[in-house]
Every structure is written in structure tokens, then in C-alpha cells.
C-alpha atoms as a PDB file:
ATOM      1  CA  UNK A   1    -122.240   8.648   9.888  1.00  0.00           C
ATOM      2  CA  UNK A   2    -118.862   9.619  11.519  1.00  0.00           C
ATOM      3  CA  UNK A   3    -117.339   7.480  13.788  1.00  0.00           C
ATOM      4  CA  UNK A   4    -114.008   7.892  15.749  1.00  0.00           C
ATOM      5  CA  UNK A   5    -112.113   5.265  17.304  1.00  0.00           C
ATOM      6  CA  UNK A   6    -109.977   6.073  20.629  1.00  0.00           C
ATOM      7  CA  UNK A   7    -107.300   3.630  21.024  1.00  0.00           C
ATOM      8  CA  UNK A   8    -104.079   3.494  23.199  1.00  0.00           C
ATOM      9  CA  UNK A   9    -101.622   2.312  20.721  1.00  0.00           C
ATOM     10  CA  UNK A  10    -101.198   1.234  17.442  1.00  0.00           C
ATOM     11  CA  UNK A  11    -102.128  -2.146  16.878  1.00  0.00           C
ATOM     12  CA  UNK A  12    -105.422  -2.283  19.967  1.00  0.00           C
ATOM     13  CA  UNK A  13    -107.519  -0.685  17.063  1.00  0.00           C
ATOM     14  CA  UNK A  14    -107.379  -3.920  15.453  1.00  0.00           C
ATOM     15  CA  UNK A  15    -107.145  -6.436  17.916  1.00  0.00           C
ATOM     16  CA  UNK A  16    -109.863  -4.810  19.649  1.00  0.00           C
ATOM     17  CA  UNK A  17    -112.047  -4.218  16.757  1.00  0.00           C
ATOM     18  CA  UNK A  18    -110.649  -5.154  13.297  1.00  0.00           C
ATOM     19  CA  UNK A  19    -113.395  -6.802  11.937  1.00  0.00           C
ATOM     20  CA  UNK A  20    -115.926  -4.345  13.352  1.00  0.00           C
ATOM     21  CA  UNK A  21    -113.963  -1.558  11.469  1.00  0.00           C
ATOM     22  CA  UNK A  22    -113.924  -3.551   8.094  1.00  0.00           C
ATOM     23  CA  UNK A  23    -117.772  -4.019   8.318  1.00  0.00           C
ATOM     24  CA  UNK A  24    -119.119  -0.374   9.217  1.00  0.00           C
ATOM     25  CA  UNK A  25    -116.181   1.448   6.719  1.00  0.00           C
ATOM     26  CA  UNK A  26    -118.282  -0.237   3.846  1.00  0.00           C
ATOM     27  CA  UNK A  27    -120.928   2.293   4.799  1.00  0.00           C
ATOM     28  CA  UNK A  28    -119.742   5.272   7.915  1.00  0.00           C
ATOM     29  CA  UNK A  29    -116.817   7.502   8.103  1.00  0.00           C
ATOM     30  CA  UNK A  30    -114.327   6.517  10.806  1.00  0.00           C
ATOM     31  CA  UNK A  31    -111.341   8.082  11.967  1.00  0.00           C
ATOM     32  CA  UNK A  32    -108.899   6.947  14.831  1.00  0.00           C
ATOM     33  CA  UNK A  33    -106.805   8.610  16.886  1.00  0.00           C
ATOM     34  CA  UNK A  34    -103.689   7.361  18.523  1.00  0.00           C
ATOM     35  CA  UNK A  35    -102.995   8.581  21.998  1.00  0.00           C
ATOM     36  CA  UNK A  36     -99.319   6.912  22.557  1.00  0.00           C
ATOM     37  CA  UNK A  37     -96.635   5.915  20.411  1.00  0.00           C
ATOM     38  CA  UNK A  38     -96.133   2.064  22.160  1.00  0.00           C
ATOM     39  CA  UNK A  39     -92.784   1.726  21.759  1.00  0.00           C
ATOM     40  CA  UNK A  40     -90.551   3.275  24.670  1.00  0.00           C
ATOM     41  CA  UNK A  41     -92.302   1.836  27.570  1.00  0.00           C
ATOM     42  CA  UNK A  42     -89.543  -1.375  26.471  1.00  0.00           C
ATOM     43  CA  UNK A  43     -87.003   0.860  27.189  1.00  0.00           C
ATOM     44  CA  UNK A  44     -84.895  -0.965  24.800  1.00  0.00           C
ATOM     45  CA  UNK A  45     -84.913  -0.697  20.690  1.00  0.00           C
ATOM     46  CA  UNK A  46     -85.331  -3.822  18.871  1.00  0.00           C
ATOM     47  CA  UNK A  47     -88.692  -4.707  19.935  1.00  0.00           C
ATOM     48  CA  UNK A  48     -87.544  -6.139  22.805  1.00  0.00           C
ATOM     49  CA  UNK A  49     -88.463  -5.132  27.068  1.00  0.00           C
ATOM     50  CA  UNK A  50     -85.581  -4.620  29.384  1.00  0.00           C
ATOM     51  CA  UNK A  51     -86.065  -4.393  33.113  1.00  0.00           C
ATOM     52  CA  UNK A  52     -84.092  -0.898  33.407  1.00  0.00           C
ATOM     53  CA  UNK A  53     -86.231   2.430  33.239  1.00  0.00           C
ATOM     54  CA  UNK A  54     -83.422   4.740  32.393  1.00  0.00           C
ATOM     55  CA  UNK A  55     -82.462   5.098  27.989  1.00  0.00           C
ATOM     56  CA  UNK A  56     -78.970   6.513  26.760  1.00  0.00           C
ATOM     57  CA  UNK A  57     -79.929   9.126  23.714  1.00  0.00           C
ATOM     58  CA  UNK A  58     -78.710   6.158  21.305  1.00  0.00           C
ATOM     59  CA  UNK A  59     -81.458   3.968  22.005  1.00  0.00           C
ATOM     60  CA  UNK A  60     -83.747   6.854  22.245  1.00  0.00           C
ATOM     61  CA  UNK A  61     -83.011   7.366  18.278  1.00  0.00           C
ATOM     62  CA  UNK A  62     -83.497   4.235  17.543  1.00  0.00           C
ATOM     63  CA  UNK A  63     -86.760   3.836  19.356  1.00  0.00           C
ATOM     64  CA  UNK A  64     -87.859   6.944  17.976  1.00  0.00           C
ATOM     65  CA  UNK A  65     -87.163   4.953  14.094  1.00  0.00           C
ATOM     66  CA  UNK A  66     -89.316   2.636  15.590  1.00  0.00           C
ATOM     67  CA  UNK A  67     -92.448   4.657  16.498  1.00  0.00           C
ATOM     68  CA  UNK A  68     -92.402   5.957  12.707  1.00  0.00           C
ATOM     69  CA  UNK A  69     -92.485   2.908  11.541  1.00  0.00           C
ATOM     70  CA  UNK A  70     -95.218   1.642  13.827  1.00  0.00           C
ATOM     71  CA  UNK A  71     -97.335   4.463  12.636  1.00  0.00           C
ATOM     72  CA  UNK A  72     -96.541   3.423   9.233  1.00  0.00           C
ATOM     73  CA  UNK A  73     -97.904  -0.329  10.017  1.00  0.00           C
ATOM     74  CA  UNK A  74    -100.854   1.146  11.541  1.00  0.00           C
ATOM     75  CA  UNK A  75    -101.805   3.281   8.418  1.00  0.00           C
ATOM     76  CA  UNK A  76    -101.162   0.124   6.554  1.00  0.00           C
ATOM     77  CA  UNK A  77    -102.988  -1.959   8.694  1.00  0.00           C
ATOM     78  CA  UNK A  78    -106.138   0.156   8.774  1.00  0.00           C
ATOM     79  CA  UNK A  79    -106.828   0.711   4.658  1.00  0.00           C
ATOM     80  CA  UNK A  80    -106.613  -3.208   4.737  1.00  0.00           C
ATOM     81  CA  UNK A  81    -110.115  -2.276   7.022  1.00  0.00           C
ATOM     82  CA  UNK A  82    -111.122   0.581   4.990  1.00  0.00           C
ATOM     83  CA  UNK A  83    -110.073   2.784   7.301  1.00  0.00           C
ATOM     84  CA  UNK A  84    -108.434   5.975   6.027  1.00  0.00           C
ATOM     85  CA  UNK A  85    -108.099   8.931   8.814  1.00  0.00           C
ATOM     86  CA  UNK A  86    -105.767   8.382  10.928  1.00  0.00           C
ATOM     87  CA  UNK A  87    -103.937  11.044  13.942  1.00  0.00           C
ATOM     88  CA  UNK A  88    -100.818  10.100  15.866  1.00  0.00           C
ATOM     89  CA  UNK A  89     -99.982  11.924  18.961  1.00  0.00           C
ATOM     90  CA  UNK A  90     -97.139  10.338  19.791  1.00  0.00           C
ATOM     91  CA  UNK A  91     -97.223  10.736  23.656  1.00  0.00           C
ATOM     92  CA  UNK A  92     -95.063   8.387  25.946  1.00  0.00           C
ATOM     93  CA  UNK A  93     -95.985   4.925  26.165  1.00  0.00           C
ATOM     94  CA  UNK A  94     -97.278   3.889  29.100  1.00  0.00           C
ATOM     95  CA  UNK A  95     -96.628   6.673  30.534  1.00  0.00           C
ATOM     96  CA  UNK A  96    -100.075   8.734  29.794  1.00  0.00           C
ATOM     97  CA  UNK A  97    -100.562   9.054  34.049  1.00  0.00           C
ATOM     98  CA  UNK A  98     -97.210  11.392  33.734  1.00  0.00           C
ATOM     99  CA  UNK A  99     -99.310  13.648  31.610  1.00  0.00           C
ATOM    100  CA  UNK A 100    -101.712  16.504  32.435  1.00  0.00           C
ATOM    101  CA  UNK A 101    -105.024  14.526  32.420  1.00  0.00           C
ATOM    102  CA  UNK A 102    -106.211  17.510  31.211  1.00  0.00           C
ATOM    103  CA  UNK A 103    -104.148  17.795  27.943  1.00  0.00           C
ATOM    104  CA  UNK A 104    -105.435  14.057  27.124  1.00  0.00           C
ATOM    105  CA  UNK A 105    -108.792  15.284  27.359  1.00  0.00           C
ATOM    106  CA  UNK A 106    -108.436  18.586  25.159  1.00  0.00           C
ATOM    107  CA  UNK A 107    -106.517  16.208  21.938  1.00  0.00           C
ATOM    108  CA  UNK A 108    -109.561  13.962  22.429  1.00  0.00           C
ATOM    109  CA  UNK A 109    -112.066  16.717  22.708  1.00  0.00           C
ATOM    110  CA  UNK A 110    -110.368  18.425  19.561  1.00  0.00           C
ATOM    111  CA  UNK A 111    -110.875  15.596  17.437  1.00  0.00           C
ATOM    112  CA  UNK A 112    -114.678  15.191  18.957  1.00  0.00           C
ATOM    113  CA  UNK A 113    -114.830  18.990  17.468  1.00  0.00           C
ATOM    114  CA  UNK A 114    -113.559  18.311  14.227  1.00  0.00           C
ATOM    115  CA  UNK A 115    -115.254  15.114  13.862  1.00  0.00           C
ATOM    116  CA  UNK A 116    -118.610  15.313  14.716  1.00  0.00           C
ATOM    117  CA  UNK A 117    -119.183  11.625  15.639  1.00  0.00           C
ATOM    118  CA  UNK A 118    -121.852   9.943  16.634  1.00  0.00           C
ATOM    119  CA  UNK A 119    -120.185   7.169  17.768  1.00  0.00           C
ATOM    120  CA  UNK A 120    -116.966   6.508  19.459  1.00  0.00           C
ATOM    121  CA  UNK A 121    -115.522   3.272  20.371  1.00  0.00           C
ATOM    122  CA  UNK A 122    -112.582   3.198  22.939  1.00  0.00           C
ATOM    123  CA  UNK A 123    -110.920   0.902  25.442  1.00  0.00           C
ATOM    124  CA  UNK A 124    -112.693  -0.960  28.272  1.00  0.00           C
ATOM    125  CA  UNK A 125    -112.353   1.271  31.995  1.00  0.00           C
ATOM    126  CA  UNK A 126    -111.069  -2.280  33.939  1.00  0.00           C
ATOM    127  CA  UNK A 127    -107.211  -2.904  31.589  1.00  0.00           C
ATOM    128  CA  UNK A 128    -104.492  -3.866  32.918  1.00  0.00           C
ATOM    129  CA  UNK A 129    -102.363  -1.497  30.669  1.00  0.00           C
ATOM    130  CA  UNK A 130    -102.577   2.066  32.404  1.00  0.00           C
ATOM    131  CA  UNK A 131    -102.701   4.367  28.956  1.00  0.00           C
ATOM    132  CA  UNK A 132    -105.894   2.005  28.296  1.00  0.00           C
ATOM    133  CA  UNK A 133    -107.514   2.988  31.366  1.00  0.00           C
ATOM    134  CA  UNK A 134    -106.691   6.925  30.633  1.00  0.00           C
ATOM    135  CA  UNK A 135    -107.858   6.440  26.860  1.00  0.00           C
ATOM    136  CA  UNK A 136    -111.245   5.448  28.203  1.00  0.00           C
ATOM    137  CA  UNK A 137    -111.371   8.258  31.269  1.00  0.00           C
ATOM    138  CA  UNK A 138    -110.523  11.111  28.529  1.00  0.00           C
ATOM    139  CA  UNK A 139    -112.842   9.974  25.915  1.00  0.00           C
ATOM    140  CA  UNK A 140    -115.732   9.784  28.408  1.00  0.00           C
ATOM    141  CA  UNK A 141    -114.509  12.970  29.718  1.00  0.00           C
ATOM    142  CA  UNK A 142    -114.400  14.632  26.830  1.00  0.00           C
ATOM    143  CA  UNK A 143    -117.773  13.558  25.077  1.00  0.00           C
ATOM    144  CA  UNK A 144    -119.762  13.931  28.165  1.00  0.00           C
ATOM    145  CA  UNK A 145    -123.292  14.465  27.176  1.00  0.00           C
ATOM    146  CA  UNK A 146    -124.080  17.992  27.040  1.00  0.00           C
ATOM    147  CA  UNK A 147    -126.694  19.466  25.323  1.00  0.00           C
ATOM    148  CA  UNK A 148    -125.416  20.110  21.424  1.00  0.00           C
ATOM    149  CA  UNK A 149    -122.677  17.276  21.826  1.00  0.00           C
ATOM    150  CA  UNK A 150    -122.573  15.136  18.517  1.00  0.00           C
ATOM    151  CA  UNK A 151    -121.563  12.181  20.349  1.00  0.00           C
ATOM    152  CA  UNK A 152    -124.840   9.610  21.024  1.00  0.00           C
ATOM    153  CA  UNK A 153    -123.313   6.381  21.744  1.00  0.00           C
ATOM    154  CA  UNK A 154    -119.713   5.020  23.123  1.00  0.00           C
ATOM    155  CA  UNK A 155    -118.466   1.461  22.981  1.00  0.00           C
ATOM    156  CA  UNK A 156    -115.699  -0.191  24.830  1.00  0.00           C
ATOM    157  CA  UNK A 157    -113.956  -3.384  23.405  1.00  0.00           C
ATOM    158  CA  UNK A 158    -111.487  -5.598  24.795  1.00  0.00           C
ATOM    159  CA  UNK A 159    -107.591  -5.652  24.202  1.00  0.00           C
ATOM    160  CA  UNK A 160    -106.962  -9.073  24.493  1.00  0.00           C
ATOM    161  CA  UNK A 161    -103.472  -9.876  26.928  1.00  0.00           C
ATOM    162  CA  UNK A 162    -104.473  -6.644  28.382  1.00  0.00           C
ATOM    163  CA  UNK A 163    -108.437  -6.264  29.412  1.00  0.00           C
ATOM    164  CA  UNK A 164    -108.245 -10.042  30.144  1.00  0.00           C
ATOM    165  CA  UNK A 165    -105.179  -9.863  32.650  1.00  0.00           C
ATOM    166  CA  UNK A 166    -106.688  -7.128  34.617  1.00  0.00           C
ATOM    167  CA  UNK A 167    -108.039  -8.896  37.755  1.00  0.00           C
ATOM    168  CA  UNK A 168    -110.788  -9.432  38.648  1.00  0.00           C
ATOM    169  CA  UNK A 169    -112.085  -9.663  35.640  1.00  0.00           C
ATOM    170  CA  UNK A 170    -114.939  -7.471  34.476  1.00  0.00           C
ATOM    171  CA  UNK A 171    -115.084  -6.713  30.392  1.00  0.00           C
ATOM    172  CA  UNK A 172    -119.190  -7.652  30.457  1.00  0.00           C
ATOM    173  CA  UNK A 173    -120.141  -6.833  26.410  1.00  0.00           C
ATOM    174  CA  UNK A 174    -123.997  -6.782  25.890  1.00  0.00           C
ATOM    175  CA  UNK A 175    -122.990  -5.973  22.255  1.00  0.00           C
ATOM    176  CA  UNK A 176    -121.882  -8.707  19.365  1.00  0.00           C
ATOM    177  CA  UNK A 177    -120.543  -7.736  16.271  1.00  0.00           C
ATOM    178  CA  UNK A 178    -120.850 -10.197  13.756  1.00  0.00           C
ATOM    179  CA  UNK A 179    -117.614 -10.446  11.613  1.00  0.00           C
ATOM    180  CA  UNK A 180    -117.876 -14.199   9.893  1.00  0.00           C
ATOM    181  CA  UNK A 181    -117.035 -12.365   6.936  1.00  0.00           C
ATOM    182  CA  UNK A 182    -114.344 -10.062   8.324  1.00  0.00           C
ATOM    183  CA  UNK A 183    -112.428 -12.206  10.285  1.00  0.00           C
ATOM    184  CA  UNK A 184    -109.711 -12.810   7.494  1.00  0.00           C
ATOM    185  CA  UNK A 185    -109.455  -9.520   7.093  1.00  0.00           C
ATOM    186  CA  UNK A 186    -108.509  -8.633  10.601  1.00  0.00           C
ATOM    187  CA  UNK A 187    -105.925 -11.582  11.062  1.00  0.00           C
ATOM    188  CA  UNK A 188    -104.456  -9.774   7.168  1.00  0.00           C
ATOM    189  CA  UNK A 189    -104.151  -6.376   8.742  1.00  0.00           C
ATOM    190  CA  UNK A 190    -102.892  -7.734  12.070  1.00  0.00           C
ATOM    191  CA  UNK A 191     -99.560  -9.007  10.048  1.00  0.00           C
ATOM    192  CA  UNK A 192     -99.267  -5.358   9.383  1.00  0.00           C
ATOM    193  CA  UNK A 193     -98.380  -5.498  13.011  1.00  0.00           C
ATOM    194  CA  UNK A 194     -96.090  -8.869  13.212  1.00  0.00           C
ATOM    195  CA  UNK A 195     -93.381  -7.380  15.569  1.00  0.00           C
ATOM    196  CA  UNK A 196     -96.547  -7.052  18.549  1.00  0.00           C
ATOM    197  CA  UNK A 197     -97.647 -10.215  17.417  1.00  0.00           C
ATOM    198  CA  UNK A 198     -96.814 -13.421  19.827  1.00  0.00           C
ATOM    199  CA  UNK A 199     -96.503 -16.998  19.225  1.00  0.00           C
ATOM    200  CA  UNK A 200     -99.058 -19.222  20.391  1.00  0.00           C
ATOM    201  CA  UNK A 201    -100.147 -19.800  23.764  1.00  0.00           C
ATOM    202  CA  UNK A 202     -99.808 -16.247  24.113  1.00  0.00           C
ATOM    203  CA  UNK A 203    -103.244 -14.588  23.889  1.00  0.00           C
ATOM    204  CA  UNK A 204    -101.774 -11.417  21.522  1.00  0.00           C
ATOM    205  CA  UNK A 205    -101.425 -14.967  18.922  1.00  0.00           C
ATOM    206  CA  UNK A 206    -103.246 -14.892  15.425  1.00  0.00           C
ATOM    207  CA  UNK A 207    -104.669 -18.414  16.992  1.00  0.00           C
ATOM    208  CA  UNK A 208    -105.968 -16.788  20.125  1.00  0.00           C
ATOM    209  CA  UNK A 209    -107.482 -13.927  18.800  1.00  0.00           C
ATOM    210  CA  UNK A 210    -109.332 -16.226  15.885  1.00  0.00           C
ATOM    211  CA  UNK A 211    -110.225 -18.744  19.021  1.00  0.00           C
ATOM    212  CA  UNK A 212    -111.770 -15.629  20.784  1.00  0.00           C
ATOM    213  CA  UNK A 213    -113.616 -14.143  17.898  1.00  0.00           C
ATOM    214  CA  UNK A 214    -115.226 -17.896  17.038  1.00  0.00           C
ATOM    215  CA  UNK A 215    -115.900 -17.848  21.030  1.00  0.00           C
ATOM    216  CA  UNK A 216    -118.108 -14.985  21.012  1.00  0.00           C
ATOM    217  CA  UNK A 217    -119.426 -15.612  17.692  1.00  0.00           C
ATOM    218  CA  UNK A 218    -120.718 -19.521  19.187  1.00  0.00           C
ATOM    219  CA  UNK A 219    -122.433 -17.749  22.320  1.00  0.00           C
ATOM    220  CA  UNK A 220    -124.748 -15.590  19.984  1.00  0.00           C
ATOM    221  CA  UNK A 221    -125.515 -17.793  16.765  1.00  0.00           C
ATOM    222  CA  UNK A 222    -121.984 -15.995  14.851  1.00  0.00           C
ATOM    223  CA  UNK A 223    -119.399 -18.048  13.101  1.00  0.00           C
ATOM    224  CA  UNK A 224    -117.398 -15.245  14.813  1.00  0.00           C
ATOM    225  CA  UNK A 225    -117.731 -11.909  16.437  1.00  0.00           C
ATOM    226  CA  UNK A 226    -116.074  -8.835  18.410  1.00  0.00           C
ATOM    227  CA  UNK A 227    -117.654  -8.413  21.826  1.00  0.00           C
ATOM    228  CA  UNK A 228    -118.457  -4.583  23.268  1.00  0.00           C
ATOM    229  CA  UNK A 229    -120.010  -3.283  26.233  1.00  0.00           C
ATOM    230  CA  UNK A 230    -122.233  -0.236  25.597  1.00  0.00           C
ATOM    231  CA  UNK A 231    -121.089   1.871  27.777  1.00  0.00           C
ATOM    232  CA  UNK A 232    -123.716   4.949  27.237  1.00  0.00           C
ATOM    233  CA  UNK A 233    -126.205   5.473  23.993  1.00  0.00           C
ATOM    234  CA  UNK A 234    -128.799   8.926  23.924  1.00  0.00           C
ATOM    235  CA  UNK A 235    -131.669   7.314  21.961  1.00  0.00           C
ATOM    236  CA  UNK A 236    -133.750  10.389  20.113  1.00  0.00           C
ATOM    237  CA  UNK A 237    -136.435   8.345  18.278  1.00  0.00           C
ATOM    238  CA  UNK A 238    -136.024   4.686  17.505  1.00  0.00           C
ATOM    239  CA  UNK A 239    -136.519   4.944  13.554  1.00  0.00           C
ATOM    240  CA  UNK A 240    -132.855   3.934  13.142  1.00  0.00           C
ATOM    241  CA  UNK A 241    -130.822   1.144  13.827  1.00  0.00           C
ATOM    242  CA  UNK A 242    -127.699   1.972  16.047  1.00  0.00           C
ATOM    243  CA  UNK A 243    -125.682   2.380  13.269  1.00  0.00           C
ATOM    244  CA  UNK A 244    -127.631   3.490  10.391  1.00  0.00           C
END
């Protein structure tokens, strides 16, 4: 089965779903496209946020060093899941509302095209982050359910320090992964990632994202698990599991 995964940035592939990704790539073909690069919204190389909005062309270079080597993590990051497609569009971070909604919609229906997936997971409609909110509007744009589309089911996960900050509230999942076996695996490709990781209490922490994944994981009889919220499945016969 081919799946694609929609994500924002490099790195909420992962944090949203990292075990999830390590347990179907044992048996489904999955692919993810990146919609922005997540490194100029700081507006400052270095890894660091500055309060000013305007960049001289020397920090633009630099920053742009940066992207290509968060792409580089992120390819990393994902064969440590089994994941080997990967697509990089490089558009502005943070900055996806600047764009043609329309263009977002045509790169995500292009790789619908090529893919063929029957699945797609994506980020949750309620984020705080803004390119979140459009990476879930184009991908339910694009695979909207006409007659012939390949696409049966979409999931939305949670970006922790992003989906939770978003007030009120409202990631509901009514879907849990288990991932007791996967869980190392996620926290070993999220150090592919160590300049977006935080230091505890931060929730982007490699202790709060193992804390979360045991959370959900206690509420439904897991030693840990990712939490989704199906957000639309087309059931044609019920023969198959949702992921056979």
C-alpha cells in the first residue's frame, strides 16, 4: 500500500508520527513531502529567532546552508524509520499564507498523482503554527473524494509545542498507534534533528515527547503510542484492516 505523509517542516514528520512510520514501512510504501524549508521564519542564521522581520543577503546565505542541511537531517532521520522517498519544496517558512493557496494545493495534488495513496497522514486543522494549518487545508483540498481518487483515508497527528499551544484546545484522536516497540527508534531519528530539539520542560524535549507517547499508550492498554484523529476514511468492503 502507498502512503504519503504531508508535513510542514522537517522534523513534524517525526515528532508527529515517528514511531507510526517505523511500524507500517516494515510492510507499505510511504513517501513524504515537505511543504516549507523551517528555517527563515528565525530570521537569523545560527538556529537562533530574532525579533526583526527584515534579513541582509548575508544571513540569507547562511540560512539558505542551513535549509540544505536540514533536508539532509530529515533524509537521515527518516531511513532510521524506513522511510526512503522523500520531496522538499522548499517554500518560506511560516510564511505558506503569502503563497497562492492554490499553488500549495497543485504540489500536493501532484504528488497525490504520482503516488497513488491510499492513505495520507498530515497535520491537525486547530495548530498554532500557520504553515500547519495550510498543510492540512491543501491536503484535504487536494484529495477531496471524487470518484476515481486513490486516496481512502486521511489522518491528522499532533505536533507537539505546536497543536498543543493552539487554544482552545481541540486535537481529539479516536486513533492509537501502538509503538512500544518503536519508541526508541523515534527518540534515535529525532537526534537527527538535535538543533529543533529543546531541553526539558520544553514540550519539543526527548523527555516530553517519550512522557506523551507513554501517556497515550496508558489510556488504551500501550506501553506507548502516537495519537490521530481520523479525519475521513471511504470504507469499500470491510475484508481488510485499515492498513492492510
Amino acid at each position: 500500500m502507498n502512503i504519503l505523509v504531508v508535513s510542514a517542516h522537517p522534523d513534524d514528520e517525526i515528532i508527529g508520527m515517528g514511531g507510526t512510520l517505523k511500524k507500517l514501512s516494515k510492510k507499505h510504501n510511504i513517501s513524504v513531502l515537505f511543504l516549507a524549508e523551517g528555517i527563515t521564519a528565525r530570521k537569523k542564521s545560527g538556529h537562533v529567532n530574532v525579533p526583526n522581520y527584515e534579513v541582509d543577503n548575508i544571513e540569507k546565505k547562511k540560512m539558505q546552508r542551513e535549509i540544505e542541511w536540514r533536508n539532509n537531517n530529515a533524509i537521515r532521520a527518516l531511513k532510521l524509520v524506513g522511510v526512503k522517498n522523500t520531496k522538499f519544496l522548499n517554500y518560506p517558512d511560516n510564511e505558506l499564507d503569502t503563497m497562492p493557496f492554490l499553488k500549495i494545493v497543485k504540489s500536493v495534488e501532484k504528488e497525490i498523482c504520482r503516488i497513488k495513496p491510499k492513505i495520507i497522514f498530515t497535520h491537525h486543522y486547530n495548530d498554532l503554527n500557520v504553515d500547519h494549518r495550510l498543510a492540512f487545508e491543501s491536503t484535504i483540498t487536494a484529495s477531496r473524494p471524487l470518484e476515481g481518487s486513490p486516496v481512502n483515508s486521511i489522518f491528522s497527528f499532533e505536533s507537539i509545542s505546536s497543536t498543543d499551544w493552539k487554544l482552545p484546545y481541540s486535537f481529539k484522536p479516536n486513533v492509537f498507534v501502538d509503538i512500544s516497540n518503536e519508541l526508541k527508534s523515534k527518540i534515535h531519528a529525532l537526534s537527527e534533528y538535535k538543533k529543533e530539539m529543546r531541553k526539558f520542560p520544553h514540550p519539543r524535549s526527548k523527555d516530553t515527547i517519550e512522557a506523551v507517547a507513554k501517556r497515550w499508550g496508558s489510556l488504551y492498554g500501550f506501553h506507548a503510542a502516537e495519537a490521530f484523529e481520523l479525519v475521513t476514511s471511504r470504507i469499500k468492503n470491510f475484508n481488510n484492516s485499515l492498513f492492510s
